[in-house]
N, C-alpha and C. Protein backbone atom coordinates (compact mmCIF):
# COMPACT_ATOMS: atom_id res chain seq x y z
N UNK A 1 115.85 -113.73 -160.63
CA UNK A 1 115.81 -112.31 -160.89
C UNK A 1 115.83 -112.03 -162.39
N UNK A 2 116.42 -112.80 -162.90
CA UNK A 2 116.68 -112.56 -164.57
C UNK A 2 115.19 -112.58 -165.32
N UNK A 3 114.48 -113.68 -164.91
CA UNK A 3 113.05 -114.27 -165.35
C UNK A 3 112.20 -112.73 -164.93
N UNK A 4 112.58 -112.31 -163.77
CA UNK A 4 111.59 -111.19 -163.71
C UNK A 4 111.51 -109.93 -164.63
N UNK A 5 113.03 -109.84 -164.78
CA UNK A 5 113.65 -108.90 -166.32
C UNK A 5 113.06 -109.08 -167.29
N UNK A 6 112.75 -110.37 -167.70
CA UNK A 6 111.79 -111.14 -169.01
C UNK A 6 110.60 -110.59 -169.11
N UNK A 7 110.30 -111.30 -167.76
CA UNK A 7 108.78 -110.39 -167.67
C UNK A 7 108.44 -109.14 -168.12
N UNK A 8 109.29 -108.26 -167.75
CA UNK A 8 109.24 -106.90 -167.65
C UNK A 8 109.37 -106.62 -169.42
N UNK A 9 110.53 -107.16 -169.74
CA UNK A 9 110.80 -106.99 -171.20
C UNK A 9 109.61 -107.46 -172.25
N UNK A 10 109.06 -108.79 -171.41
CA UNK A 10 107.75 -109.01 -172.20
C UNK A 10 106.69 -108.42 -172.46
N UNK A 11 106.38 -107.76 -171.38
CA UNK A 11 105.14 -106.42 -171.04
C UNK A 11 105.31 -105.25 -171.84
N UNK A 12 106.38 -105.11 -171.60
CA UNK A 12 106.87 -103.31 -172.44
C UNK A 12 106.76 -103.59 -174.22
N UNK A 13 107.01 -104.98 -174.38
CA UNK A 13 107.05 -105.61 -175.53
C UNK A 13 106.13 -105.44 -176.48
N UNK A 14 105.19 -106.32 -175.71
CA UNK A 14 103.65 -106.26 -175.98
C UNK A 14 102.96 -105.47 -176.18
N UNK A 15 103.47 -104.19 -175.07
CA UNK A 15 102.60 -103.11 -175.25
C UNK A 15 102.93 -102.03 -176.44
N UNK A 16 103.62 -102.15 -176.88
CA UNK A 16 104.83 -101.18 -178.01
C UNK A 16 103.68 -102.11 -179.45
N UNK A 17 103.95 -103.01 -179.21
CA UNK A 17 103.58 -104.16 -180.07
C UNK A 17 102.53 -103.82 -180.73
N UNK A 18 101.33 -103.91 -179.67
CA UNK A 18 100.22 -103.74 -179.67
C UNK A 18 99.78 -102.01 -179.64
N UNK A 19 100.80 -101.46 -179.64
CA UNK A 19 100.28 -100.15 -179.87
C UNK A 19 100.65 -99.68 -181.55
N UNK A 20 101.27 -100.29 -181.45
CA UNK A 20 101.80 -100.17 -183.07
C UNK A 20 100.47 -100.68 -184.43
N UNK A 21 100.41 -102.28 -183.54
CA UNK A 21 99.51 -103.14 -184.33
C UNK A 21 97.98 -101.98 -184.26
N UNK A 22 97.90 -101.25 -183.61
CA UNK A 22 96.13 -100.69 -183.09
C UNK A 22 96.86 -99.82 -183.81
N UNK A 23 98.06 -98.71 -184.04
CA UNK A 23 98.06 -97.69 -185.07
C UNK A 23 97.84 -98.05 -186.41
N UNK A 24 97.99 -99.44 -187.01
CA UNK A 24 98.76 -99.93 -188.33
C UNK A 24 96.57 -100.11 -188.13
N UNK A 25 96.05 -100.71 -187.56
CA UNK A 25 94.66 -101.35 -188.19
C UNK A 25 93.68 -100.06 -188.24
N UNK A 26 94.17 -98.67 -187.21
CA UNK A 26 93.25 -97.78 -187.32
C UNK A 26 93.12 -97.31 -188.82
N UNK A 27 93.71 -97.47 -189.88
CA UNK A 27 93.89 -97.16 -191.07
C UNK A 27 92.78 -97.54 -192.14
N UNK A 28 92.14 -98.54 -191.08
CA UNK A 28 91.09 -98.83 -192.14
C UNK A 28 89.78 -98.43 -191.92
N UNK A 29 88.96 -98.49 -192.95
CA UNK A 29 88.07 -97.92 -192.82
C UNK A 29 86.71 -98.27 -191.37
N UNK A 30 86.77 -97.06 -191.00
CA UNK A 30 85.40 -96.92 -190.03
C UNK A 30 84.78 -96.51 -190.15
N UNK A 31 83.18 -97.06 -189.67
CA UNK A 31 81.33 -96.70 -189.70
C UNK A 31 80.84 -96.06 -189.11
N UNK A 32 81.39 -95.77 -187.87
CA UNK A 32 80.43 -95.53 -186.83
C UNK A 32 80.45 -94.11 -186.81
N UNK A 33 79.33 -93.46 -186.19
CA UNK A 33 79.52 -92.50 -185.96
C UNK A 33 80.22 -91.99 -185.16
N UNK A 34 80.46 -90.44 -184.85
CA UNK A 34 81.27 -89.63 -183.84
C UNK A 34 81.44 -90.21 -182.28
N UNK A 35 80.56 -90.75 -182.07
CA UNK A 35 80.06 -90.98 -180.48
C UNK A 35 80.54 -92.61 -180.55
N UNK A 36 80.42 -93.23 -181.11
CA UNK A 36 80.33 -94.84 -181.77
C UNK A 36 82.26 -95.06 -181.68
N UNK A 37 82.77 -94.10 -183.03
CA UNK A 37 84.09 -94.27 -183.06
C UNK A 37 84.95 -94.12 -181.70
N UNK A 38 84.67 -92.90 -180.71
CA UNK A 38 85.50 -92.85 -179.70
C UNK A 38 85.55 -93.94 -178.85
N UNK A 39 83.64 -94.03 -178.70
CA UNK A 39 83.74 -95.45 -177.54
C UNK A 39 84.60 -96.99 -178.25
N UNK A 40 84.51 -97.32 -179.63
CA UNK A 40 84.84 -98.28 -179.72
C UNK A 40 86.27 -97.97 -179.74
N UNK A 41 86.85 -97.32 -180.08
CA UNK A 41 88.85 -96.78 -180.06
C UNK A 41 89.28 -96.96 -178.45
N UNK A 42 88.65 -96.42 -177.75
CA UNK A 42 88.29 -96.46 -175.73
C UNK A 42 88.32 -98.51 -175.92
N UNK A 43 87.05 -98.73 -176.31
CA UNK A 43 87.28 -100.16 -176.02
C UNK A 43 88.05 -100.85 -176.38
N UNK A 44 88.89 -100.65 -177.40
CA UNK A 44 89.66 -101.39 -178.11
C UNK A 44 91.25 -101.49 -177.43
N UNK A 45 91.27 -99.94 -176.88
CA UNK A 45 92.49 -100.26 -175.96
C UNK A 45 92.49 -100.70 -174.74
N UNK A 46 91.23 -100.69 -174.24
CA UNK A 46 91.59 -101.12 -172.85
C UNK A 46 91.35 -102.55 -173.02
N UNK A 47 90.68 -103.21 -174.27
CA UNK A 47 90.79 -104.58 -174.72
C UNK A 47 92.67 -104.78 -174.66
N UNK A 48 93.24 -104.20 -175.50
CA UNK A 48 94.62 -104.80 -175.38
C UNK A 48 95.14 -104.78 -174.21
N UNK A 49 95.05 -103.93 -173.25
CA UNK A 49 95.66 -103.68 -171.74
C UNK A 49 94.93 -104.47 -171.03
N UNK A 50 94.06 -105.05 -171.13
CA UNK A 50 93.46 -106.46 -170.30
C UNK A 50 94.17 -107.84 -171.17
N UNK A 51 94.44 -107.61 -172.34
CA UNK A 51 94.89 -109.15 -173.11
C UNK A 51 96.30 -109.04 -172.58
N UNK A 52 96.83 -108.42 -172.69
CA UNK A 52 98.70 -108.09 -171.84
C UNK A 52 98.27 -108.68 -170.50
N UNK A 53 97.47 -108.29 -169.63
CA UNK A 53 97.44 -109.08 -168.44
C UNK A 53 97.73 -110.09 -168.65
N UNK A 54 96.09 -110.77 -169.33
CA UNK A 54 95.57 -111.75 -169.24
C UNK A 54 96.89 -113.08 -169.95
N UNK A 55 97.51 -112.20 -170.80
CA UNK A 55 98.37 -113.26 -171.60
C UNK A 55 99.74 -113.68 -170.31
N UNK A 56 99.75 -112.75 -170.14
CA UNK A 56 101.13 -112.82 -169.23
C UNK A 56 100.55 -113.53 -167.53
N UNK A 57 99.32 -113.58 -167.55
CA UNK A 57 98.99 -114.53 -166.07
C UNK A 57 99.25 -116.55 -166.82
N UNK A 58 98.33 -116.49 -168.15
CA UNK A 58 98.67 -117.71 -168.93
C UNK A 58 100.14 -118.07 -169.13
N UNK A 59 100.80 -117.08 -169.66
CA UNK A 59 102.58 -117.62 -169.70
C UNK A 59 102.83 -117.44 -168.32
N UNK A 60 102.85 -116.95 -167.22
CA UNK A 60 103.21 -117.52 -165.77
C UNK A 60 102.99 -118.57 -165.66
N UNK A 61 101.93 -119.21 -165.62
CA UNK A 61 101.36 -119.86 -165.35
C UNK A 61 102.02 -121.58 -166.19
N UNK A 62 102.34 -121.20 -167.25
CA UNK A 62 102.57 -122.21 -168.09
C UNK A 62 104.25 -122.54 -167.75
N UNK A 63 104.72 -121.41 -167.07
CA UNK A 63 106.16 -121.43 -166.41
C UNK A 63 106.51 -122.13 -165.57
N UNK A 64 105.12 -122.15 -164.84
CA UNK A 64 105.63 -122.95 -163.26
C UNK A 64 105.19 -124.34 -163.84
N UNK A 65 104.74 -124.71 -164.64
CA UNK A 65 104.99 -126.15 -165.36
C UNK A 65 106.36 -127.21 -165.82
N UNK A 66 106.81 -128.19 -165.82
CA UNK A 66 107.51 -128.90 -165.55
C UNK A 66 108.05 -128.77 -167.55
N UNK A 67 106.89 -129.07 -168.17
CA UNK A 67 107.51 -129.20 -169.38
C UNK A 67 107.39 -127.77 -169.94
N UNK A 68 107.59 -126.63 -170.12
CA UNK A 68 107.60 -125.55 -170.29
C UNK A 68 107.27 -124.98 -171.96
N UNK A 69 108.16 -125.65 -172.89
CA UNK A 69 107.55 -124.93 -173.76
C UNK A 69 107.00 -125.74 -174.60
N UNK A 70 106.28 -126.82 -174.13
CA UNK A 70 104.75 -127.12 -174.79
C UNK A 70 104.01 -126.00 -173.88
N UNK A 71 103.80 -125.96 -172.68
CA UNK A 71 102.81 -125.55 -172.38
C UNK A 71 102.61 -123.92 -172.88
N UNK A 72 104.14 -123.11 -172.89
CA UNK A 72 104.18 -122.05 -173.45
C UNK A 72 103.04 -121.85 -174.73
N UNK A 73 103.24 -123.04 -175.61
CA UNK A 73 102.91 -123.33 -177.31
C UNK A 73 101.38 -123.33 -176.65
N UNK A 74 100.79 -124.25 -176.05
CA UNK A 74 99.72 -124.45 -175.64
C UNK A 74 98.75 -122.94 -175.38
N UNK A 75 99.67 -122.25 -174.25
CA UNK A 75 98.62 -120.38 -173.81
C UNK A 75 98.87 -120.12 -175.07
N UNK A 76 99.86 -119.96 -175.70
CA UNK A 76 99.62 -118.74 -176.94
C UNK A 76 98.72 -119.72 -178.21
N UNK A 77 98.01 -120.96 -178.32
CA UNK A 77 97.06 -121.09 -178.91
C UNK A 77 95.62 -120.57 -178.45
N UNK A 78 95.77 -120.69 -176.86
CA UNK A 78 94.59 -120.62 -176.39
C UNK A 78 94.12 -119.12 -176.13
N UNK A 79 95.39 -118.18 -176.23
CA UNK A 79 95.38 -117.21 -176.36
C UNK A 79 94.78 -116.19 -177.88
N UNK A 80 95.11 -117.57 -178.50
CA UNK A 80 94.88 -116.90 -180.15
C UNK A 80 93.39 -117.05 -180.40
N UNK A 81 92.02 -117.66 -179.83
CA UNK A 81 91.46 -118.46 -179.35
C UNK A 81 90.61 -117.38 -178.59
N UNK A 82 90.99 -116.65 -178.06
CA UNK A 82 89.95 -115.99 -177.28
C UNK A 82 89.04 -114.92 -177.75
N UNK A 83 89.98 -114.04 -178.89
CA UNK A 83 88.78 -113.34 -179.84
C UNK A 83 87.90 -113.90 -180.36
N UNK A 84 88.06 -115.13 -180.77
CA UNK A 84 87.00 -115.93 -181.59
C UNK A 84 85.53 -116.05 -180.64
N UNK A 85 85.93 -116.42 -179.38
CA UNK A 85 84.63 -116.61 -178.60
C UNK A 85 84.24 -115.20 -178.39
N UNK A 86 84.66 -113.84 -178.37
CA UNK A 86 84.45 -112.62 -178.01
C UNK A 86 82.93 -112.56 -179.31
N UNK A 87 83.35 -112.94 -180.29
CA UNK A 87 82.86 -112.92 -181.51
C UNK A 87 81.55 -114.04 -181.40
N UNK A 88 81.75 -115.23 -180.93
CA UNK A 88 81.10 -116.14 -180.61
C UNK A 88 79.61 -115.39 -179.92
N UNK A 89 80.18 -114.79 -178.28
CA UNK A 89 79.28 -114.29 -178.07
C UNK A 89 78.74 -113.33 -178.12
N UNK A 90 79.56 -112.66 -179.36
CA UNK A 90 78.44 -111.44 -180.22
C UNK A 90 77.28 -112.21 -181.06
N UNK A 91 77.48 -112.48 -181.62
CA UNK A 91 76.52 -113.76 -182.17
C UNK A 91 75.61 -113.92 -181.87
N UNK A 92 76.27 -114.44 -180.87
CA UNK A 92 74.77 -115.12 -179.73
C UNK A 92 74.10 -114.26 -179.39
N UNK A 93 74.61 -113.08 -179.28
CA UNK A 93 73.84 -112.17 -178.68
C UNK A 93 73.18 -111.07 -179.04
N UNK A 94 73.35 -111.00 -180.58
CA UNK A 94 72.79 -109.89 -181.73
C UNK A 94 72.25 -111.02 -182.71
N UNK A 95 72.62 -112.29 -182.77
CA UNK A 95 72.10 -112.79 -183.68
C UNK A 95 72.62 -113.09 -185.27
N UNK A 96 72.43 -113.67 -186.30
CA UNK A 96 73.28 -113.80 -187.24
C UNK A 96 72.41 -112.73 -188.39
N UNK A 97 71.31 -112.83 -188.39
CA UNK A 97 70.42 -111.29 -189.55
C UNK A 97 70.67 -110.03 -188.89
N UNK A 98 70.68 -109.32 -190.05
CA UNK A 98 71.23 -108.26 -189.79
C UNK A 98 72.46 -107.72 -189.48
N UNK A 99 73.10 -108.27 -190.01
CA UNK A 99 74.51 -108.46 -189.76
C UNK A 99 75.18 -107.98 -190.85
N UNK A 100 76.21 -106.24 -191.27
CA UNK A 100 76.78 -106.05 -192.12
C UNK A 100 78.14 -106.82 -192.14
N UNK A 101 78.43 -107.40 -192.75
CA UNK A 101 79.65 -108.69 -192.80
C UNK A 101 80.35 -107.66 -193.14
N UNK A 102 80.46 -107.05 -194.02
CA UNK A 102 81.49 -105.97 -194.02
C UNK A 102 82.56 -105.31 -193.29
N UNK A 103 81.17 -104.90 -192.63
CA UNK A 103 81.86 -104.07 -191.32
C UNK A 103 82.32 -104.87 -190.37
N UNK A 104 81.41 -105.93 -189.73
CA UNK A 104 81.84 -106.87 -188.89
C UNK A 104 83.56 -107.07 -189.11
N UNK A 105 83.63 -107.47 -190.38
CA UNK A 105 84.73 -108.38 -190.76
C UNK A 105 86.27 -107.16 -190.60
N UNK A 106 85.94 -105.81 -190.73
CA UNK A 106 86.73 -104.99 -190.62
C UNK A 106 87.04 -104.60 -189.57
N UNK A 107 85.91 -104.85 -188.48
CA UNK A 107 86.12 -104.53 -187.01
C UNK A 107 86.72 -105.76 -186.21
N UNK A 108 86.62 -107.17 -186.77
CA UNK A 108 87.36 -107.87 -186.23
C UNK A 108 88.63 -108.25 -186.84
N UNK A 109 88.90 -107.52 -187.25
CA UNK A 109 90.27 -107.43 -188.23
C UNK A 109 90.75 -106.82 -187.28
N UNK A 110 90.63 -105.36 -186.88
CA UNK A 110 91.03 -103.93 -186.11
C UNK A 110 91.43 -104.58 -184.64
N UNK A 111 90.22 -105.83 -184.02
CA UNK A 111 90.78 -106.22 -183.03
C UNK A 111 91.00 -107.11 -183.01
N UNK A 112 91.24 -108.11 -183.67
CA UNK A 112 92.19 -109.48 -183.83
C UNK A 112 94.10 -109.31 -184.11
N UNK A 113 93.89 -108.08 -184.90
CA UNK A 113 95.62 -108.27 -185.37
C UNK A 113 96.32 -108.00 -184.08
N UNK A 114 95.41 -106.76 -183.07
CA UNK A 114 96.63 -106.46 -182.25
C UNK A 114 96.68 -107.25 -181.14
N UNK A 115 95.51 -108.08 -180.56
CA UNK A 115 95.67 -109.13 -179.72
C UNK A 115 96.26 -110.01 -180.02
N UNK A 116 96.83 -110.83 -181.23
CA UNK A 116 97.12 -111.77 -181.38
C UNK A 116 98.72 -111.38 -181.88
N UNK A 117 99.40 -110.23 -181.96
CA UNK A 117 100.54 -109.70 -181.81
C UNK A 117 100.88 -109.64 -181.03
N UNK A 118 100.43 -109.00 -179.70
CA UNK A 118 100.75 -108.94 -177.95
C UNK A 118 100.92 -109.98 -177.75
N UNK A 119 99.94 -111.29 -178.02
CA UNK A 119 100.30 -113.06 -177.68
C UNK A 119 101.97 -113.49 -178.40
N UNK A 120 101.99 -113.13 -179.49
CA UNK A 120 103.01 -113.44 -180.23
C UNK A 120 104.08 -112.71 -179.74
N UNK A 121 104.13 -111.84 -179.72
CA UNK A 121 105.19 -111.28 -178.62
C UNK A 121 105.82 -111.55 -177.62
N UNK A 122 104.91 -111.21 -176.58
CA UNK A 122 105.60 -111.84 -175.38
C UNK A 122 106.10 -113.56 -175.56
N UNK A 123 105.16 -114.77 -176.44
CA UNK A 123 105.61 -115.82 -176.36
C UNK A 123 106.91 -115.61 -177.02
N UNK A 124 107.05 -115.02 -178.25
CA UNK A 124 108.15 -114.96 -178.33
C UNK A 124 109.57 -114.82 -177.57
N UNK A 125 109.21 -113.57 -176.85
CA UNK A 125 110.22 -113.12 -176.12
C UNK A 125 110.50 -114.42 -174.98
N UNK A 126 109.55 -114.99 -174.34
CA UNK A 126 109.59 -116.07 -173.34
C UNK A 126 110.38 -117.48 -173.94
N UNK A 127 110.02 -117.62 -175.09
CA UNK A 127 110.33 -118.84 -176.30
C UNK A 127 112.16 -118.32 -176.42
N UNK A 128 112.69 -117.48 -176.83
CA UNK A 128 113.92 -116.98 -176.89
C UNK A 128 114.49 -117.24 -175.40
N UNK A 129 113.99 -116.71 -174.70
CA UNK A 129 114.56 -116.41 -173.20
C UNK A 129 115.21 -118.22 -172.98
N UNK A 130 113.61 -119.20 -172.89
CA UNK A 130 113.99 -120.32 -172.56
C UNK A 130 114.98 -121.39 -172.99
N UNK A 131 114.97 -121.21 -174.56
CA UNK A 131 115.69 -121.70 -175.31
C UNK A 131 117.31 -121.16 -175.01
N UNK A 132 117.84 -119.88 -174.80
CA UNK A 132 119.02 -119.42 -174.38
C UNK A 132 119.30 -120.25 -173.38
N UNK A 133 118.27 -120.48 -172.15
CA UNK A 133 118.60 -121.07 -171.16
C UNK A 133 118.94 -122.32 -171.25
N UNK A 134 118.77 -123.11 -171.67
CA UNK A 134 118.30 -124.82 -171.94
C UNK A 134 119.25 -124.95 -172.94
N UNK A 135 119.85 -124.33 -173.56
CA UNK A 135 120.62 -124.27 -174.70
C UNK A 135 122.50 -124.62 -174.10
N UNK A 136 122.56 -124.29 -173.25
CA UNK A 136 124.18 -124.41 -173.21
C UNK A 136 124.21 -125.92 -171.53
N UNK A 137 122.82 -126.39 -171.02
CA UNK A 137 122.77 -127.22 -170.73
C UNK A 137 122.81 -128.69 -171.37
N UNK A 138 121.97 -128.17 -172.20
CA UNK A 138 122.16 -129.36 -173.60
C UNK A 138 123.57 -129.55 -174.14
N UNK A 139 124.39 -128.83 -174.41
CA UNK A 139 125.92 -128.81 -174.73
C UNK A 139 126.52 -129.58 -173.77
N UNK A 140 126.44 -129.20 -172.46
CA UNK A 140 127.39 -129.62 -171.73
C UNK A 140 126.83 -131.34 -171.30
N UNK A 141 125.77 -131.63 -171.67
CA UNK A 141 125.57 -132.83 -171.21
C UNK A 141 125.57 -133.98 -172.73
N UNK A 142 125.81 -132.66 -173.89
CA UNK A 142 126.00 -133.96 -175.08
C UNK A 142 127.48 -134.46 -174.97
């Protein structure tokens, strides 16, 4: 029951986190036009409210594992890891000409910091949790 508390604490975490991190990057400068800015602000959050899932099915997942916080260490690399291919297959799919690096580089700024805060987060919070736990077992058996 406690672990499910975690959970819960991890989610609310993340999402505070990551709402913070998406207030702190809206600060910088944007291109797009009127129609452009809303949809990408729209995408950008429901990008973080799918990475909160998605992160927290990977740390389950890495829970019900035997050695726990490698594998913890392990999702939140692979987690850190997933904008890059988002980017990957922009690429691929617009191509490398024509490409304002500028802007690019400012828009994946806008959505890299707060995904990779929500990851850092919750591992955190999970990384604390486990270590409390494992911590006064280790005592009693030194």
């Amino acid at each position: 029951m406690r672990l499910a508390g975690v959970f819960i604490l991890a989610i609310v975490a993340s999402a505070v986190a990551g709402l913070l991190a998406y207030a702190a990057v809206s600060v910088l400068p944007d291109w797009d036009d009127a129609t452009g800015r809303g949809l990408g602000e729209a995408f950008r959050a429901v990008l973080i409210v799918g990475y909160v899932i998605l992160s927290m099915l990977m740390y389950g997942l890495a829970l019900r594992r035997s050695d726990r916080q490698r594998h913890l260490k392990r999702a939140l690399y692979i987690l850190f890891l997933v904008p890059f291919l988002i980017v990957a297959l922009g690429l691929v799919d617009n191509g490398v000409r024509g490409i304002n690096w500028l802007r690019e580089i400012v828009g994946m700024v806008q959505m890299f910091v707060p995904l990779w805060i929500v990851a850092l987060v919750q591992w955190l919070v999970l990384h604390i949790y486990l270590s409390r736990q494992s911590s006064p077992t280790e005592a009693v058996s030194a």
